[in-house]
C-alpha atoms as a PDB file:
ATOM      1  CA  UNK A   1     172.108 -22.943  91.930  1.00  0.00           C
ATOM      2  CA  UNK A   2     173.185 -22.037  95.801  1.00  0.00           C
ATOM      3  CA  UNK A   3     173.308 -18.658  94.898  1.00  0.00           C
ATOM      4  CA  UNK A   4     169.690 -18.465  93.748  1.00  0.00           C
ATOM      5  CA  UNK A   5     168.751 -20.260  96.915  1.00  0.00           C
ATOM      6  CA  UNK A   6     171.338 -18.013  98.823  1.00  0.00           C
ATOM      7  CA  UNK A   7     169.460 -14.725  97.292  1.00  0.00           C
ATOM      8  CA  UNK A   8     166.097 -15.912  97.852  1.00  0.00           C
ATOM      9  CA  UNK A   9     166.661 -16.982 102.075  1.00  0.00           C
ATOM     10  CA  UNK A  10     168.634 -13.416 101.936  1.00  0.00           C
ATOM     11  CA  UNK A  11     165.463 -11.411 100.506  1.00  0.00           C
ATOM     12  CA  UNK A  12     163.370 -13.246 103.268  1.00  0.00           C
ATOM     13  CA  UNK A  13     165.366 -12.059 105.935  1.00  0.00           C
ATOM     14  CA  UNK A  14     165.630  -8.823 104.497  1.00  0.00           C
ATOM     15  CA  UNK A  15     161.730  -8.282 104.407  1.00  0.00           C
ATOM     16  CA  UNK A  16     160.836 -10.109 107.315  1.00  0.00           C
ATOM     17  CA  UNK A  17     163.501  -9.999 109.541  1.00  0.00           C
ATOM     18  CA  UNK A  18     166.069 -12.581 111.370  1.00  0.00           C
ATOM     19  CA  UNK A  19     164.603 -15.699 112.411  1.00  0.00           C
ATOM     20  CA  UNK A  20     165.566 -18.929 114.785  1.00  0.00           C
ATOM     21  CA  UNK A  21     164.540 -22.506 114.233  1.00  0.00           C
ATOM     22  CA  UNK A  22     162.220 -22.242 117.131  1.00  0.00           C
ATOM     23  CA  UNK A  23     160.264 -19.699 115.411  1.00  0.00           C
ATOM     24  CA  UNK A  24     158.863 -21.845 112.883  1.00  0.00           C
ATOM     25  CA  UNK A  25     158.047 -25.137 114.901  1.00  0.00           C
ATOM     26  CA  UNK A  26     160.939 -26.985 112.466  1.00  0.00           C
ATOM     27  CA  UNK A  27     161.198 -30.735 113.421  1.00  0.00           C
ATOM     28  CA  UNK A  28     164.803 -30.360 113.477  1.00  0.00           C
ATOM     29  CA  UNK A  29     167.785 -28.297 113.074  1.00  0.00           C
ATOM     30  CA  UNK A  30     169.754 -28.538 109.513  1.00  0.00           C
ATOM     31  CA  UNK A  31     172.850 -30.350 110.469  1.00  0.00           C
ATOM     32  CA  UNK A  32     175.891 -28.468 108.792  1.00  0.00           C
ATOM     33  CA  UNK A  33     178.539 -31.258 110.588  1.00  0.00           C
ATOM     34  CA  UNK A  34     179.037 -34.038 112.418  1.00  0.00           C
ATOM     35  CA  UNK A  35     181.903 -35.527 114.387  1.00  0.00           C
ATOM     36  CA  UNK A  36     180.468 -38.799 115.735  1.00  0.00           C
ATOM     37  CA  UNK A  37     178.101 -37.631 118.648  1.00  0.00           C
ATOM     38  CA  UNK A  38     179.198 -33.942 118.284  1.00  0.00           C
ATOM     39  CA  UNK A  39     177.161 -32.207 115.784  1.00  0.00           C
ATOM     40  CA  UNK A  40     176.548 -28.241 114.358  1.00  0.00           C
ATOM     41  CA  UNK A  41     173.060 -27.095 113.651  1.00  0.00           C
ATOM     42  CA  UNK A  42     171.909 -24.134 112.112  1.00  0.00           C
ATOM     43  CA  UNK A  43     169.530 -22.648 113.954  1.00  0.00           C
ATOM     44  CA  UNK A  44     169.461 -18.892 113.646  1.00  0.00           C
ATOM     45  CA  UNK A  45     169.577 -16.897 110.382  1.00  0.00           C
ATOM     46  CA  UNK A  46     170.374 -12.901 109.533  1.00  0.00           C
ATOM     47  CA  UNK A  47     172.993 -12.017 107.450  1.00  0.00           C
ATOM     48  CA  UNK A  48     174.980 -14.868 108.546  1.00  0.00           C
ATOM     49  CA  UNK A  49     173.923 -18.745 109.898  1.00  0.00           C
ATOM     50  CA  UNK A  50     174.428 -19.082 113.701  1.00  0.00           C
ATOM     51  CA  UNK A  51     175.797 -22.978 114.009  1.00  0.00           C
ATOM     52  CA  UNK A  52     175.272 -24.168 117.798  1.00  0.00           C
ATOM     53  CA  UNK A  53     177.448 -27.401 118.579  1.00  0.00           C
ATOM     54  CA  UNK A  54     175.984 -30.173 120.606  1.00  0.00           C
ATOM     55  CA  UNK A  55     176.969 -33.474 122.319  1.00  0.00           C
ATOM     56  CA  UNK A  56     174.533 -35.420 123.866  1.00  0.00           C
ATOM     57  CA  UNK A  57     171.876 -32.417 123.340  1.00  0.00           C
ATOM     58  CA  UNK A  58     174.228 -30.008 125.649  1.00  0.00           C
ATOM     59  CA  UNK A  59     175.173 -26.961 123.399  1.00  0.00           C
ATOM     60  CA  UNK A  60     178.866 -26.458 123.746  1.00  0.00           C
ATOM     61  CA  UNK A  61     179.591 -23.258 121.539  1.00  0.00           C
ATOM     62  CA  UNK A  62     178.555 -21.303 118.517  1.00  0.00           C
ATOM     63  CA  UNK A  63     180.035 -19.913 115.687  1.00  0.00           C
ATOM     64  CA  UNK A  64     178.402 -18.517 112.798  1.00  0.00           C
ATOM     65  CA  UNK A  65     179.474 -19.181 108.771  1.00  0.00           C
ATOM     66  CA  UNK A  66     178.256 -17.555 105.560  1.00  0.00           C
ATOM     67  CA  UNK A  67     175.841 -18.677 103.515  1.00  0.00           C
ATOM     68  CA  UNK A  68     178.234 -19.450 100.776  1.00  0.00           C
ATOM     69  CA  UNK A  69     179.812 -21.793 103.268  1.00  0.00           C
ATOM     70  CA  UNK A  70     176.972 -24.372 103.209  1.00  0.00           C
ATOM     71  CA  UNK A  71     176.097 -27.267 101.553  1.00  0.00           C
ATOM     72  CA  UNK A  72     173.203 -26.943  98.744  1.00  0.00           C
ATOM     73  CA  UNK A  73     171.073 -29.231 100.717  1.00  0.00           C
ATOM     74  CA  UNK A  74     171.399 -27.381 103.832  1.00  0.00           C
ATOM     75  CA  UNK A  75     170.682 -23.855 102.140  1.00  0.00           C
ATOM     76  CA  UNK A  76     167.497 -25.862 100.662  1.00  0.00           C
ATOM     77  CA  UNK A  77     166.351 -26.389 104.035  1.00  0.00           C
ATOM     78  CA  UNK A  78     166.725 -23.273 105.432  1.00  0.00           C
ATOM     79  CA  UNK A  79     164.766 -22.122 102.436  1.00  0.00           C
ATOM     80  CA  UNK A  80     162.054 -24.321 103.043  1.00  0.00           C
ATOM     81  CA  UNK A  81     162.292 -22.467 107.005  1.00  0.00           C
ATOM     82  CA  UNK A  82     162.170 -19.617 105.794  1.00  0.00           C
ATOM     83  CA  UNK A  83     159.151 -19.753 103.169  1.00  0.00           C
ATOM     84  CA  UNK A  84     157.360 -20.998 106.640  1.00  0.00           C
ATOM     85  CA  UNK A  85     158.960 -18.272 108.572  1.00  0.00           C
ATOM     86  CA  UNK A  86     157.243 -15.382 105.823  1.00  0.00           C
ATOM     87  CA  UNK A  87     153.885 -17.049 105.626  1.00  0.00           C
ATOM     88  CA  UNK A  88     154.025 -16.678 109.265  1.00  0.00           C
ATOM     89  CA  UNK A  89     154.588 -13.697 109.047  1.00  0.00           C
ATOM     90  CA  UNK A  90     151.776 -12.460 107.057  1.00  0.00           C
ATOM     91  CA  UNK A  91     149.000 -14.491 108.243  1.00  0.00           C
ATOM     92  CA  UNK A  92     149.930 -12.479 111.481  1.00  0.00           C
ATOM     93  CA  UNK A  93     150.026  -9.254 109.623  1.00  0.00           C
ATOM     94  CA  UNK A  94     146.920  -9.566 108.397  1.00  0.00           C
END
């Protein structure tokens, strides 16, 4: 099942291009982890997820993971990005 999810978000980027969170107005970041006030959000995606770590909304550092890496219900969310991210797209193509 991630690997559907994985290929779809992959074919996304591929036609549309790398995107940030910012770029589709999401409410919030997908949280990949947490380590009581310290937390990793995804928040850019191309061939690989850019994770920025926060504490108290100050971004410490960034790393970035493969999509394999993450949870299915963090993939589904960046799916759910990225379907916004190509409609975007289009309605400004047009």
């Amino acid at each position: 099942m991630k690997k559907k999810i994985i290929e779809k978000i992959k074919t996304i980027i591929d036609d549309y291009g790398s995107f940030g969170i910012g770029e589709v107005q999401a409410d919030c970041s997908p949280c990949v982890n947490s380590l009581g006030e310290v937390v990793g959000l995804a928040e850019y995606f191309s061939d690989d997820v850019t994770i920025e770590i926060y504490h108290d909304e100050v971004n410490l550092d960034s790393y970035t993971m493969k999509y394999e890496e993450l949870k299915k219900d963090v993939l589904e969310q960046i799916l759910e990005y990225a379907k916004q991210y190509k409609a975007d797209q289009e309605e400004e193509n047009e």
